[in-house]
N, C-alpha and C. Protein backbone atom coordinates (compact mmCIF):
# COMPACT_ATOMS: atom_id res chain seq x y z
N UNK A 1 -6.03 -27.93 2.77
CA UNK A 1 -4.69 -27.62 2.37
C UNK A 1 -4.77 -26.67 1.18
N UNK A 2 -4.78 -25.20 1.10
CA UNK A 2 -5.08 -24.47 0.86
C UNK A 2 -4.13 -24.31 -0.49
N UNK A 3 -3.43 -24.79 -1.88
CA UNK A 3 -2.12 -24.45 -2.68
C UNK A 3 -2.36 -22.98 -2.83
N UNK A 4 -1.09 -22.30 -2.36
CA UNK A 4 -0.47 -21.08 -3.17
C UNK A 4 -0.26 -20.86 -4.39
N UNK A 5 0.50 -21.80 -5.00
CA UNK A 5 1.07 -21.70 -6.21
C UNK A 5 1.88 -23.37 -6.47
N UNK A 6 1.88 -23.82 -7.84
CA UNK A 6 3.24 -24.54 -7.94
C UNK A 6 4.44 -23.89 -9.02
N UNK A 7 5.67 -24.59 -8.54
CA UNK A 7 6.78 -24.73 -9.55
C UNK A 7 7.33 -25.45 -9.88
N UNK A 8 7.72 -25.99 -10.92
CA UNK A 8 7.71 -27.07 -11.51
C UNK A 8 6.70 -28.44 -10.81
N UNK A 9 7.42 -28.98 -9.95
CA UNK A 9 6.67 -30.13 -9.17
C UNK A 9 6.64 -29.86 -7.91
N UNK A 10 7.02 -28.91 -7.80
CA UNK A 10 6.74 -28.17 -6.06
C UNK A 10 5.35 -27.68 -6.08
N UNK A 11 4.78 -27.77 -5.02
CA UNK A 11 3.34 -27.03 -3.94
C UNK A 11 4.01 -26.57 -2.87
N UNK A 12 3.71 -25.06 -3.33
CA UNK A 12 3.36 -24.01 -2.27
C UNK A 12 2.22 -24.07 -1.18
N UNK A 13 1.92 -24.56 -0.21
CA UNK A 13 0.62 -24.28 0.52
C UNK A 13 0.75 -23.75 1.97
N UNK A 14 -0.34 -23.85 2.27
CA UNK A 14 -0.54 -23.45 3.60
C UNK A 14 -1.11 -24.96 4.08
N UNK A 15 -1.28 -25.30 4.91
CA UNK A 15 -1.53 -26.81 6.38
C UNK A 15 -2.41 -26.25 7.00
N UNK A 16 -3.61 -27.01 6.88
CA UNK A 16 -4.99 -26.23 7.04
C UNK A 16 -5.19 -25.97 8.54
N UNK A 17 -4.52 -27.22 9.16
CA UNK A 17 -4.44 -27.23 11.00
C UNK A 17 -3.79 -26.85 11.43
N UNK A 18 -3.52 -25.24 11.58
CA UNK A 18 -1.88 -25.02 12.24
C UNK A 18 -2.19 -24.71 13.33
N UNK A 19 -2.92 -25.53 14.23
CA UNK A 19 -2.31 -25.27 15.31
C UNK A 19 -3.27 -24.01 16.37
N UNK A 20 -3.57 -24.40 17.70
CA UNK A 20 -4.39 -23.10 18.64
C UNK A 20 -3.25 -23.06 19.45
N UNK A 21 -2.69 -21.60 19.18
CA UNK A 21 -2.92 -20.45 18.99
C UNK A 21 -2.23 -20.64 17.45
N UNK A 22 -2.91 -19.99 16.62
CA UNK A 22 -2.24 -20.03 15.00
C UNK A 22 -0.82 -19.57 15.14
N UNK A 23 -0.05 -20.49 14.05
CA UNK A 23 1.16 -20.22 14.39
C UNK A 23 2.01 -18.92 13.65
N UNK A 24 2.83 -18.79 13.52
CA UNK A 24 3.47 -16.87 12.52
C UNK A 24 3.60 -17.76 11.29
N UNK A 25 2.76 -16.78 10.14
CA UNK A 25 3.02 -17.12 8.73
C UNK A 25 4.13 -17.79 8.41
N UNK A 26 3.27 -18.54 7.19
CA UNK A 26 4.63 -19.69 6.92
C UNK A 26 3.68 -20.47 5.73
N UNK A 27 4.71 -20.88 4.76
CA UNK A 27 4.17 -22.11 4.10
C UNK A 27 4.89 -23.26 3.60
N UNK A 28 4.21 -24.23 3.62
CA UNK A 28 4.75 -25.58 3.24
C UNK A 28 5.24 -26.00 2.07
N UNK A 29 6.92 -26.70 1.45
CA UNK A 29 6.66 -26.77 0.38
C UNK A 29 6.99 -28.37 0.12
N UNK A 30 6.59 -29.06 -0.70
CA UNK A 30 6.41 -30.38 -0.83
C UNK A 30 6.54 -30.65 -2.78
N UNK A 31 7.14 -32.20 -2.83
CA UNK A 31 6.84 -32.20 -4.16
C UNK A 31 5.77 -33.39 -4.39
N UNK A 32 4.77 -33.18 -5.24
CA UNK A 32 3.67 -33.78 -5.70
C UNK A 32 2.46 -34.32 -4.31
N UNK A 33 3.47 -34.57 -2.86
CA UNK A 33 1.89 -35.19 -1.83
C UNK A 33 2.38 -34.22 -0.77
N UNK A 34 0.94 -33.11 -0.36
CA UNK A 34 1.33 -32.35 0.74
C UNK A 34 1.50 -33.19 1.77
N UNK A 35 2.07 -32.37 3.21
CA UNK A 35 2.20 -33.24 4.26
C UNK A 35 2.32 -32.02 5.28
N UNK A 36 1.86 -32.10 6.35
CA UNK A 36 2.12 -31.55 7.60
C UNK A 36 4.21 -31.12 7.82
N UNK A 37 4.28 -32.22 7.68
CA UNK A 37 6.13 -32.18 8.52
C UNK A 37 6.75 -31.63 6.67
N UNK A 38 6.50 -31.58 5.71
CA UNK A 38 6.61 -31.01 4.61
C UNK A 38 7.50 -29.45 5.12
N UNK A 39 8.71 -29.47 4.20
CA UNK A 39 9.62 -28.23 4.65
C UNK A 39 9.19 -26.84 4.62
N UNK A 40 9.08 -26.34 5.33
CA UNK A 40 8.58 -25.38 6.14
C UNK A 40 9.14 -23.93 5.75
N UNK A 41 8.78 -22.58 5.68
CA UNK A 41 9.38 -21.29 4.86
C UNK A 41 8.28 -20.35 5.53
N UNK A 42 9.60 -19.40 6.96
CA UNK A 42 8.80 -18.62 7.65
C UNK A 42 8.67 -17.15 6.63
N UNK A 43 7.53 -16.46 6.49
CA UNK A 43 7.50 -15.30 6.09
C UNK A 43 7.37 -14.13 6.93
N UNK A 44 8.60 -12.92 6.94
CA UNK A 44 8.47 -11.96 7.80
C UNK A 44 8.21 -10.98 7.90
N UNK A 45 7.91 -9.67 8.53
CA UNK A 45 7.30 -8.85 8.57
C UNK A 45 7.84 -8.03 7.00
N UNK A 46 9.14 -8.06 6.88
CA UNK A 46 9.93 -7.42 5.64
C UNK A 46 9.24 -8.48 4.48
N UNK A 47 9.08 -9.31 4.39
CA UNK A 47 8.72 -10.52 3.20
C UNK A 47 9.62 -11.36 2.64
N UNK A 48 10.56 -11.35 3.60
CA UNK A 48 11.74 -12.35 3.44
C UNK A 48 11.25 -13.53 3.97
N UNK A 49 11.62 -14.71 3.38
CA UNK A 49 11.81 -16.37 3.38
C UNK A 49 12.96 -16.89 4.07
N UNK A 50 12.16 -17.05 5.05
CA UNK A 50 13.72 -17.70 6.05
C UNK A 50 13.09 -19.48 6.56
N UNK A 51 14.33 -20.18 6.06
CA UNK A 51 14.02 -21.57 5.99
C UNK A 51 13.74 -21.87 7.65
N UNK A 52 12.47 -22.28 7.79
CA UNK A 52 12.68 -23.00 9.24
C UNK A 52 13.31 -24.46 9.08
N UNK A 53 12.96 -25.51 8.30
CA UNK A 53 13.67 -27.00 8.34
C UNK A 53 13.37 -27.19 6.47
N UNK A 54 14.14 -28.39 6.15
CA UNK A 54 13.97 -28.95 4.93
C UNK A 54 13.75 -30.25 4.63
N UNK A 55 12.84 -30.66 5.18
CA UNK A 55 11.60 -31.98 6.04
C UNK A 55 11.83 -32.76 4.68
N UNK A 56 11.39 -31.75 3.43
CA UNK A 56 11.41 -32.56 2.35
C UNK A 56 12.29 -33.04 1.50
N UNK A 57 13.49 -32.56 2.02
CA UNK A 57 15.20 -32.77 1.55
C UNK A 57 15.25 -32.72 0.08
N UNK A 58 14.63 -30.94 -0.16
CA UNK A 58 14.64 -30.30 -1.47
C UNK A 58 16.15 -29.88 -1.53
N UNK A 59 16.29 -30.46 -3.13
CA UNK A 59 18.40 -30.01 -3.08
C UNK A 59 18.40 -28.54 -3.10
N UNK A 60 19.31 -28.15 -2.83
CA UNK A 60 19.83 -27.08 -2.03
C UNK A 60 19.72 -25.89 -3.74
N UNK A 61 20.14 -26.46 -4.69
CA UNK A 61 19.80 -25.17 -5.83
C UNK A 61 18.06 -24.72 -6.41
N UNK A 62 17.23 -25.98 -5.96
CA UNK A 62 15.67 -25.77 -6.02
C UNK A 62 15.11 -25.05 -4.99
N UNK A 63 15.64 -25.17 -3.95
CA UNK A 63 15.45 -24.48 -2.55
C UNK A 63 15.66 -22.95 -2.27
N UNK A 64 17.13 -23.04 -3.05
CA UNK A 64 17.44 -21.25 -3.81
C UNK A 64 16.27 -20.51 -4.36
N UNK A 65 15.71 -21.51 -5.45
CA UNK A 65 15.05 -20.82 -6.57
C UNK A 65 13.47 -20.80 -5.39
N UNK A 66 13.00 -21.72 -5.00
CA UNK A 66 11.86 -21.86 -4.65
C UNK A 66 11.80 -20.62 -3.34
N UNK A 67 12.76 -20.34 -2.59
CA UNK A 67 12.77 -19.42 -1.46
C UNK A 67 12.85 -17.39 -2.13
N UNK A 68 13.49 -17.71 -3.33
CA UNK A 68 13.57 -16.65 -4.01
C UNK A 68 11.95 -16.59 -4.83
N UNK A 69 11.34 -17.28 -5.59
CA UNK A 69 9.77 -16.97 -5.88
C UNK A 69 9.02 -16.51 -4.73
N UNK A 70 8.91 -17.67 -3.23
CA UNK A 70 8.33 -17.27 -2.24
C UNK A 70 8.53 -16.06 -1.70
N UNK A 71 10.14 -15.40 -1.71
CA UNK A 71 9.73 -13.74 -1.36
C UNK A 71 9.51 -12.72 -2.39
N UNK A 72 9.40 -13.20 -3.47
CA UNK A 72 8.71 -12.06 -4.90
C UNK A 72 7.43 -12.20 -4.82
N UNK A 73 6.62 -12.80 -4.25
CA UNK A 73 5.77 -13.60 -3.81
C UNK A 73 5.00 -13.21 -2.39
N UNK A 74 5.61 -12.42 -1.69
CA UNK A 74 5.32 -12.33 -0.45
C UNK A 74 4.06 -11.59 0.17
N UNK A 75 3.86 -11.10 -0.37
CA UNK A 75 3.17 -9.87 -0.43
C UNK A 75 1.90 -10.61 -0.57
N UNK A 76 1.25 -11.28 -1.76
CA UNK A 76 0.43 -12.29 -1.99
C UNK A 76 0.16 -12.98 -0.95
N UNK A 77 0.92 -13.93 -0.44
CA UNK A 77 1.36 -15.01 0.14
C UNK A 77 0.38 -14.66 1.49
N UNK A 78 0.60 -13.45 2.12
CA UNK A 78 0.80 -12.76 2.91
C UNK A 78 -1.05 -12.27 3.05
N UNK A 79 -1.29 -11.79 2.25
CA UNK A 79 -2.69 -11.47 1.90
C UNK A 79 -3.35 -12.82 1.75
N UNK A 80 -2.86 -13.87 1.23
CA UNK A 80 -3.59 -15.29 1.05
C UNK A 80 -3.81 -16.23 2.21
N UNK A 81 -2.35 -15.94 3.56
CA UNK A 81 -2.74 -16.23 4.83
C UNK A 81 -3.94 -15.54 5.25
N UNK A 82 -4.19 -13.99 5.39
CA UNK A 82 -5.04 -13.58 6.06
C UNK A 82 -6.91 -13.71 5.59
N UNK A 83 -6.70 -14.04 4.25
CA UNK A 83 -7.86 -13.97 3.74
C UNK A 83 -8.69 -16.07 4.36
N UNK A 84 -7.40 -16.77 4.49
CA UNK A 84 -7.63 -18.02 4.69
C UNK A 84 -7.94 -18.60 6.48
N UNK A 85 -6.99 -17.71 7.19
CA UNK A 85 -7.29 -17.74 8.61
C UNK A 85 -7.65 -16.59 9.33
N UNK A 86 -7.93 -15.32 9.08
CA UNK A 86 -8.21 -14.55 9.52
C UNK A 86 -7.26 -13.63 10.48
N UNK A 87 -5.94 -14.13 10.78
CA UNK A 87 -5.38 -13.53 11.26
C UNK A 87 -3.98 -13.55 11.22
N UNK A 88 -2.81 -12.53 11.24
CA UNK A 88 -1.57 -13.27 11.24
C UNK A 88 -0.83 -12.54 12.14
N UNK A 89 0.17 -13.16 12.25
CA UNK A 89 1.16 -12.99 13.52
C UNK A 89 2.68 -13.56 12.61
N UNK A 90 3.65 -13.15 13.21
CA UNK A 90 5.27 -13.09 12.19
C UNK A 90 6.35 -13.87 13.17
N UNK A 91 6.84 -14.55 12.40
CA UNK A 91 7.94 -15.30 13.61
C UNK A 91 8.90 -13.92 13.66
N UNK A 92 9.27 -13.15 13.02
CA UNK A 92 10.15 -12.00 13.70
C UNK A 92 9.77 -10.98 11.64
């Protein structure tokens, strides 16, 4: 379980098993214990953060802030998938 980054008590990561065929960039965000089903933040070809679910029922003004770091962020993020699985692919 690879951390990106934290904020405040949030982890940024990547989920080390995603899955054959790897799934389109994305990372997990969780507060203090990662988890697989942990709410989910697709990254896209532009480097926008588009919520897939909110697993971890982060309130809705942390979720603001945390989706807004993740695309200032993207670019990184983005380079930190490929350096970790070798390959990436974009949900759109």
């Amino acid at each position: 379980m690879p951390q990106i980054f934290r904020i405040g008590g949030y982890i940024i990561y990547f989920w080390s098993n995603e899955n054959d065929p790897l799934e389109p960039i994305h990372v997990h965000i969780a507060k203090h214990n990662p988890t697989a089903n942990a709410t989910k933040v697709w990254i896209t070809k532009s480097g926008k953060a588009l919520l897939c679910n909110n697993n971890s029922k982060i309130p809705a003004q942390n979720l603001r802030q945390l989706l807004r770091v993740i695309e200032a962020n993207s670019y990184d993020i983005i380079q930190k998938w490929y350096g970790y699985f070798g390959e990436i692919h974009f949900f759109c």
